[in-house]
Protein backbone atom coordinates (compact mmCIF):
# COMPACT_ATOMS: atom_id res chain seq x y z
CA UNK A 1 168.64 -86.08 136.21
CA UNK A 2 165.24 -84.30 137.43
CA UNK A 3 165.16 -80.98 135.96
CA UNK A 4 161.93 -79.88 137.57
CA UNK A 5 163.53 -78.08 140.10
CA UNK A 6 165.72 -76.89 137.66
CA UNK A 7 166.07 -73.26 135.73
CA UNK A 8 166.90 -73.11 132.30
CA UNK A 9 169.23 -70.69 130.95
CA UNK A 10 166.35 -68.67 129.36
CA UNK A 11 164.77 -68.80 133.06
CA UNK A 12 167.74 -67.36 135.09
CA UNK A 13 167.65 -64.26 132.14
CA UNK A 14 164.26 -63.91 133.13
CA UNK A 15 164.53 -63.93 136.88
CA UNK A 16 167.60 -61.58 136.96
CA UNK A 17 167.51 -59.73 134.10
CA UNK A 18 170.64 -60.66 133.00
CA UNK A 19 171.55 -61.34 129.37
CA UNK A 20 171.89 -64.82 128.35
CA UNK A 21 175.07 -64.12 126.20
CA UNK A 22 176.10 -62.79 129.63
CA UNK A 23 175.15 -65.68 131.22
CA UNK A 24 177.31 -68.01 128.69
CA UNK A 25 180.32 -65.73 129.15
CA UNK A 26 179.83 -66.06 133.07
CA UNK A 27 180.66 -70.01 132.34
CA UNK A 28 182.94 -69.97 130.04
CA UNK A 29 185.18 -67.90 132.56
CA UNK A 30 184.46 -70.14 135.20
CA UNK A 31 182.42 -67.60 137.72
CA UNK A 32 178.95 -69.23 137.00
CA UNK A 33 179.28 -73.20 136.08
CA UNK A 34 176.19 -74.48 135.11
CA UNK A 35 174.31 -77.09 138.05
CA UNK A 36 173.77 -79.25 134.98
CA UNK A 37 174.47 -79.51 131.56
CA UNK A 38 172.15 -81.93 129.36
CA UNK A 39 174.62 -84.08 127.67
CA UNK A 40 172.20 -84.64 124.54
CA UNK A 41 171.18 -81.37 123.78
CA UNK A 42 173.95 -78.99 125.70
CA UNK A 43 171.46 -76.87 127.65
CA UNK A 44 172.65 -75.19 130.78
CA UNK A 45 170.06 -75.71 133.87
CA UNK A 46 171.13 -73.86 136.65
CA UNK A 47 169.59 -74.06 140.85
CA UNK A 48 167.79 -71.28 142.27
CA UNK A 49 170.53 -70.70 144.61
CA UNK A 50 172.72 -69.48 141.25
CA UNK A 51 170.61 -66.53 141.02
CA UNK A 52 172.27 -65.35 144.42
CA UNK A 53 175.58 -65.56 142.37
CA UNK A 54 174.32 -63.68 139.63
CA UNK A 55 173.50 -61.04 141.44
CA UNK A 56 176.72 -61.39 143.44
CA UNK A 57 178.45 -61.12 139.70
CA UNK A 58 176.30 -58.17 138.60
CA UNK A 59 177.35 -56.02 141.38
CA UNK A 60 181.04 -56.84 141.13
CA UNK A 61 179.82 -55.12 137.15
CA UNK A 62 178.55 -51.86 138.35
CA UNK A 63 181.58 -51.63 140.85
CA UNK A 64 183.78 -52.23 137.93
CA UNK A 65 185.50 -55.09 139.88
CA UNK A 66 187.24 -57.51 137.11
CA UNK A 67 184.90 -60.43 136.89
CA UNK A 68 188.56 -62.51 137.01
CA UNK A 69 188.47 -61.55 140.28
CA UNK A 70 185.44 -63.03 141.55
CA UNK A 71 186.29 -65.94 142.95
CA UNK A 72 188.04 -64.05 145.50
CA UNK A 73 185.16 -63.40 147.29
CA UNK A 74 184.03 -66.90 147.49
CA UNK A 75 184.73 -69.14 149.76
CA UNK A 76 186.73 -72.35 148.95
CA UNK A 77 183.77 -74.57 148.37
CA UNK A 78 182.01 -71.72 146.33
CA UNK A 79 179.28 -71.92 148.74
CA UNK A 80 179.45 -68.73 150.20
CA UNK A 81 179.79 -65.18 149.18
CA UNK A 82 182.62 -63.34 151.29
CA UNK A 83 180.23 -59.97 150.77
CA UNK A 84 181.94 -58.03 153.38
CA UNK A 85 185.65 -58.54 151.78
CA UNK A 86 183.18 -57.90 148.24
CA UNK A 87 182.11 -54.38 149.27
CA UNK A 88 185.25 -53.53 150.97
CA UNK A 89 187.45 -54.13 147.61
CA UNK A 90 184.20 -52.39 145.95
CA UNK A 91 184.45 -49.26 148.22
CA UNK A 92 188.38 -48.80 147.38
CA UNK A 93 187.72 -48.92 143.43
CA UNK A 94 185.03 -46.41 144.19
CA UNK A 95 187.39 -44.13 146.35
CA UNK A 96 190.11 -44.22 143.39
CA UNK A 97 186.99 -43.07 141.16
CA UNK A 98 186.34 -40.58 143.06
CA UNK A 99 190.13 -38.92 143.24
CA UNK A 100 190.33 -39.51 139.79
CA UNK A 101 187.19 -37.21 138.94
CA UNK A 102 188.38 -34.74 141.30
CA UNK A 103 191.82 -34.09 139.48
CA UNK A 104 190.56 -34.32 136.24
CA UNK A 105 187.76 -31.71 137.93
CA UNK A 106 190.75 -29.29 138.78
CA UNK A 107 192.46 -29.51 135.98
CA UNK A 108 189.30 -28.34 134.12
CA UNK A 109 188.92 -25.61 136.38
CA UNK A 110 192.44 -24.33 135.66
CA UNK A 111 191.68 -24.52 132.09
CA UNK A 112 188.95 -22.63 132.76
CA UNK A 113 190.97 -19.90 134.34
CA UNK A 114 193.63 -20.30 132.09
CA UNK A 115 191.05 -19.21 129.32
CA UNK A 116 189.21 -16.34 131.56
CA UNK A 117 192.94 -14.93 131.79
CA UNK A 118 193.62 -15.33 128.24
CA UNK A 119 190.05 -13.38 127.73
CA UNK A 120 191.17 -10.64 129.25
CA UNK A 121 193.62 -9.62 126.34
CA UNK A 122 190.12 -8.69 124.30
CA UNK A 123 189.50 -5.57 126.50
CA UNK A 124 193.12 -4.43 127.01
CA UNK A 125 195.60 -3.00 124.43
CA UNK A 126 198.36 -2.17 127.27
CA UNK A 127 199.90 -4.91 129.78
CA UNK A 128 198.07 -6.39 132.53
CA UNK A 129 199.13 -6.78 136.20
CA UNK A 130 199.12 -10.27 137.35
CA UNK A 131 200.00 -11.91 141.06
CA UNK A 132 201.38 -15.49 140.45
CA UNK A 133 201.24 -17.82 143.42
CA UNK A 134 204.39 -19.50 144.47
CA UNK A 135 205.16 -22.64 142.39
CA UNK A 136 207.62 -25.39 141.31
CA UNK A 137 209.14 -25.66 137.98
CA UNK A 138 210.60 -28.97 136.82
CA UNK A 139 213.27 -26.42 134.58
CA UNK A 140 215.45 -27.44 131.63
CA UNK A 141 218.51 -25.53 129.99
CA UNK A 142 217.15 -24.27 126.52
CA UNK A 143 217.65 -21.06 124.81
CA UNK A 144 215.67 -21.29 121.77
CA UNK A 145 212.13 -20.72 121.35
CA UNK A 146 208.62 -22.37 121.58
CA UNK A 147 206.95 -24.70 118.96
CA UNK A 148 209.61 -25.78 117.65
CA UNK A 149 211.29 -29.34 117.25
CA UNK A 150 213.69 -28.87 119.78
CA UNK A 151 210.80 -27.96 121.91
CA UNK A 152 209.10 -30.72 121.83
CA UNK A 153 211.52 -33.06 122.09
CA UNK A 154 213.04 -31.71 125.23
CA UNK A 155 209.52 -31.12 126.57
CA UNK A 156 208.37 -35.29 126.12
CA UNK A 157 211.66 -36.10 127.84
CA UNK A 158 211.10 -33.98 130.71
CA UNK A 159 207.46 -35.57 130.72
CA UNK A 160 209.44 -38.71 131.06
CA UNK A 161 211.87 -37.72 133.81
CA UNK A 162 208.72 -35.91 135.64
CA UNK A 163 206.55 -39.14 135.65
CA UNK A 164 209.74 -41.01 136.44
CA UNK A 165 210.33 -39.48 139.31
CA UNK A 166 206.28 -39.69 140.78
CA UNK A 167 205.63 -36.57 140.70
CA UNK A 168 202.21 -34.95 138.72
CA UNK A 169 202.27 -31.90 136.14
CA UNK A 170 200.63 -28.76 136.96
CA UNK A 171 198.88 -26.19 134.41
CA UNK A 172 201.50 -24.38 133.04
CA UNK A 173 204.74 -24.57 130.69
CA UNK A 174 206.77 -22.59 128.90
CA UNK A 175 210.31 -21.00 128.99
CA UNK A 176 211.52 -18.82 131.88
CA UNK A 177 214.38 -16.80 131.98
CA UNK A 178 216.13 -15.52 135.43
CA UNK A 179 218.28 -12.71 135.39
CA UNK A 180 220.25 -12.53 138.78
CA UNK A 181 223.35 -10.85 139.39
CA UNK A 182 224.11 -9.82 136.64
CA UNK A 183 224.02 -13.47 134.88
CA UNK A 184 220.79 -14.54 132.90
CA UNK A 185 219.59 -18.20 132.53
CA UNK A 186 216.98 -19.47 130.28
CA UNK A 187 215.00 -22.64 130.85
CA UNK A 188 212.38 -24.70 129.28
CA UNK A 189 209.91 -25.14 132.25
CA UNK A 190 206.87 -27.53 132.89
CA UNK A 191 204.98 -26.74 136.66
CA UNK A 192 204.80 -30.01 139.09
CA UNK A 193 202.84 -30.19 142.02
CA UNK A 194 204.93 -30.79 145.20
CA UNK A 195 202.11 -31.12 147.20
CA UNK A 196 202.57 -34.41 148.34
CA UNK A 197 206.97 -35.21 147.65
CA UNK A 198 208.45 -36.01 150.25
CA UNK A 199 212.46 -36.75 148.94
CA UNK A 200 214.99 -34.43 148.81
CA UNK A 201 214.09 -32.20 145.37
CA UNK A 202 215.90 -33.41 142.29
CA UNK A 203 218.42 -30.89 140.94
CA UNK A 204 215.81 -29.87 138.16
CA UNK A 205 213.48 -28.64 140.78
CA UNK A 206 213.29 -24.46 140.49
CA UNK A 207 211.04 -22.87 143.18
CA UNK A 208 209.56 -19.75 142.30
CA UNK A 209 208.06 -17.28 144.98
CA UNK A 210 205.11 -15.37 144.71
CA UNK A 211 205.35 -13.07 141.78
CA UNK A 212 203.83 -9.35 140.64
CA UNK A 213 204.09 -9.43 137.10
CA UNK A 214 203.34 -7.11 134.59
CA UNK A 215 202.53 -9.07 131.09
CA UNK A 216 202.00 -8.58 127.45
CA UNK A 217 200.69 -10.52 124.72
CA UNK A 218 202.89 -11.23 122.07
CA UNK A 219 202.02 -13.34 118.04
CA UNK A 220 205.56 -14.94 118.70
CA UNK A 221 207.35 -16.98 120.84
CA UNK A 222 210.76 -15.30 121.99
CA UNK A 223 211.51 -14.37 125.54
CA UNK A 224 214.42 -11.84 124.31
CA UNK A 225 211.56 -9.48 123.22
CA UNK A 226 210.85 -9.03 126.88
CA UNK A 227 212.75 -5.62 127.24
CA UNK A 228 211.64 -4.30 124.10
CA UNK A 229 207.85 -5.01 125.82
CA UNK A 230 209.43 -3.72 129.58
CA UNK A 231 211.65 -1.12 129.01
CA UNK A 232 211.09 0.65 132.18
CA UNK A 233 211.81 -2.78 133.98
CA UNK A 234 214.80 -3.61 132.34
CA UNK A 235 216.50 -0.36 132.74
CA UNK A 236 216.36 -1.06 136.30
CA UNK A 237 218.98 -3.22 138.74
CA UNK A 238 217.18 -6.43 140.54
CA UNK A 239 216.77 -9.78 140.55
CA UNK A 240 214.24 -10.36 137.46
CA UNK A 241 212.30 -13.13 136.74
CA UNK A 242 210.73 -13.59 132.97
CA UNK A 243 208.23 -16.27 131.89
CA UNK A 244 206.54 -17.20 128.38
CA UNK A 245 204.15 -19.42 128.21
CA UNK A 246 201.08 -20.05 125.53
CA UNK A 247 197.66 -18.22 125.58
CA UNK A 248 194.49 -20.41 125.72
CA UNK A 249 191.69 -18.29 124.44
CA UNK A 250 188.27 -19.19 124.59
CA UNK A 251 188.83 -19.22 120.64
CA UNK A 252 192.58 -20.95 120.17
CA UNK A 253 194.01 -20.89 117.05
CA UNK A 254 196.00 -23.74 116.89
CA UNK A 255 198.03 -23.12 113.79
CA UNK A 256 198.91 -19.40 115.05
CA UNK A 257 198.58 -19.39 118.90
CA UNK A 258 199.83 -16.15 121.06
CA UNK A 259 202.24 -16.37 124.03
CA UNK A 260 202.31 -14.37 127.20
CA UNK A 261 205.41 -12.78 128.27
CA UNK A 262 205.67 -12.13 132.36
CA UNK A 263 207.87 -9.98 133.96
CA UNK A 264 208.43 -9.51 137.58
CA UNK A 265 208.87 -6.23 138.60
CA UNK A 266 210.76 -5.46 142.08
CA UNK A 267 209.62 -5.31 145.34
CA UNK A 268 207.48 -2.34 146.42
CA UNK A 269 205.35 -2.61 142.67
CA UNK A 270 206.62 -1.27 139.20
């Protein structure tokens, strides 16, 4: 065969910049056959119309579209590149991308307030006033404490049952205690976002309106100590929501972490 009008391997690296490993891999997974393949010697020659496909192949790599994929967006006789169907699939992976870095975006900026709150025990000895925003609480029965194996174990299951069930996690866990009429649950509590559910709730669904809470800090986990902390709150009748959850200091000391203990106090402010 008449190779002059021929590129060698070593060529088509040249002309596209491409690796020549690359190049081998790109044949061996069937996306780039070689136009010729000297039976004596085993070279790969390739036409100049392959450097099209090479550069069809290299942007299907910096979309991140499987290479397996590729012949998708060729025609039957692998004449033609189908670059409009190309770009469209390429534009979808991009869009996921993009929602992707946006949650994990707000979930670092909730970490970030998470700490700032946490902060805020550093300049105050006495309890601070906070407003929590209305939320949802996939809630469990439990009446025993944080880090502990019990926990844990309850808390990966309701992981489970949460990502079971599509829904996503919020920022915050921990064990919440509701004292209504006279009769006091206690819960082991993980926040979902609701935002976009649209079935009926499951039954371990607890909403929680928007809260004024007065809070301490606290070494330990146990929410009973809450009206030892609240006194004033306790000793008064209404319908009295308590949460613990863990501290997240700019500085967290993992092997002795500090809780928060929320109270709500009634309507019309403490």
């Amino acid at each position: 065969m008449d190779k002059k009008h021929l590129l060698t391997i070593g060529n088509i690296s040249k002309q596209t910049g491409v690796h020549i490993k690359s190049l081998r891999y790109y044949d061996k997974i069937g996306i780039l056959p070689p136009a010729h393949v000297d039976r004596e010697t085993g070279y790969r020659y390739y036409d100049f119309s392959q450097i099209q496909l090479v550069e069809a192949i290299q942007l299907c790599v910096e979309l991140d579209i499987p290479l397996n994929r590729f012949t998708e967006f060729l025609t039957e006789d692998k004449k033609s590149i189908r670059y409009g169907k190309l770009i469209a699939y390429g534009s979808m992976l991009a869009d996921e991308k993009i929602r992707a870095i946006n949650t994990k975006l707000h979930i670092l900026d909730e970490m970030q307030k998470h700490i700032r709150h946490a902060e805020n025990y550093r300049f105050h000895n006495g309890p601070i006033k906070l407003a929590i925003p209305e939320k949802y609480c996939w809630a469990l029965p439990y009446r025993g404490r944080q880090r502990s194996t019990e926990y844990h174990l309850k808390f990966n299951r309701a992981l489970e049952d949460i990502s079971r069930r599509g829904l996503k996690t919020g920022s915050e866990a921990g064990i919440l205690m509701m004292c209504r009429s006279g009769v006091t649950e206690r819960f082991l509590y993980i926040e979902v976002d609701m935002e976009q559910f649209r079935e009926p709730l499951p039954e371990e669904i607890i909403h929680l309106p928007e809260l004024s809470c007065v809070c301490m800090k606290t070494d330990h986990s146990d929410i009973e100590q809450a009206a030892f902390l609240f006194p004033d709150l306790f000793s008064r009748e209404y319908d009295r929501i308590v949460m613990e959850t863990e501290l997240f200091p700019d500085h967290y000391y993992f092997s002795h972490p500090h809780y928060e203990i929320r109270c709500s106090v009634p309507d019309g402010g403490a």
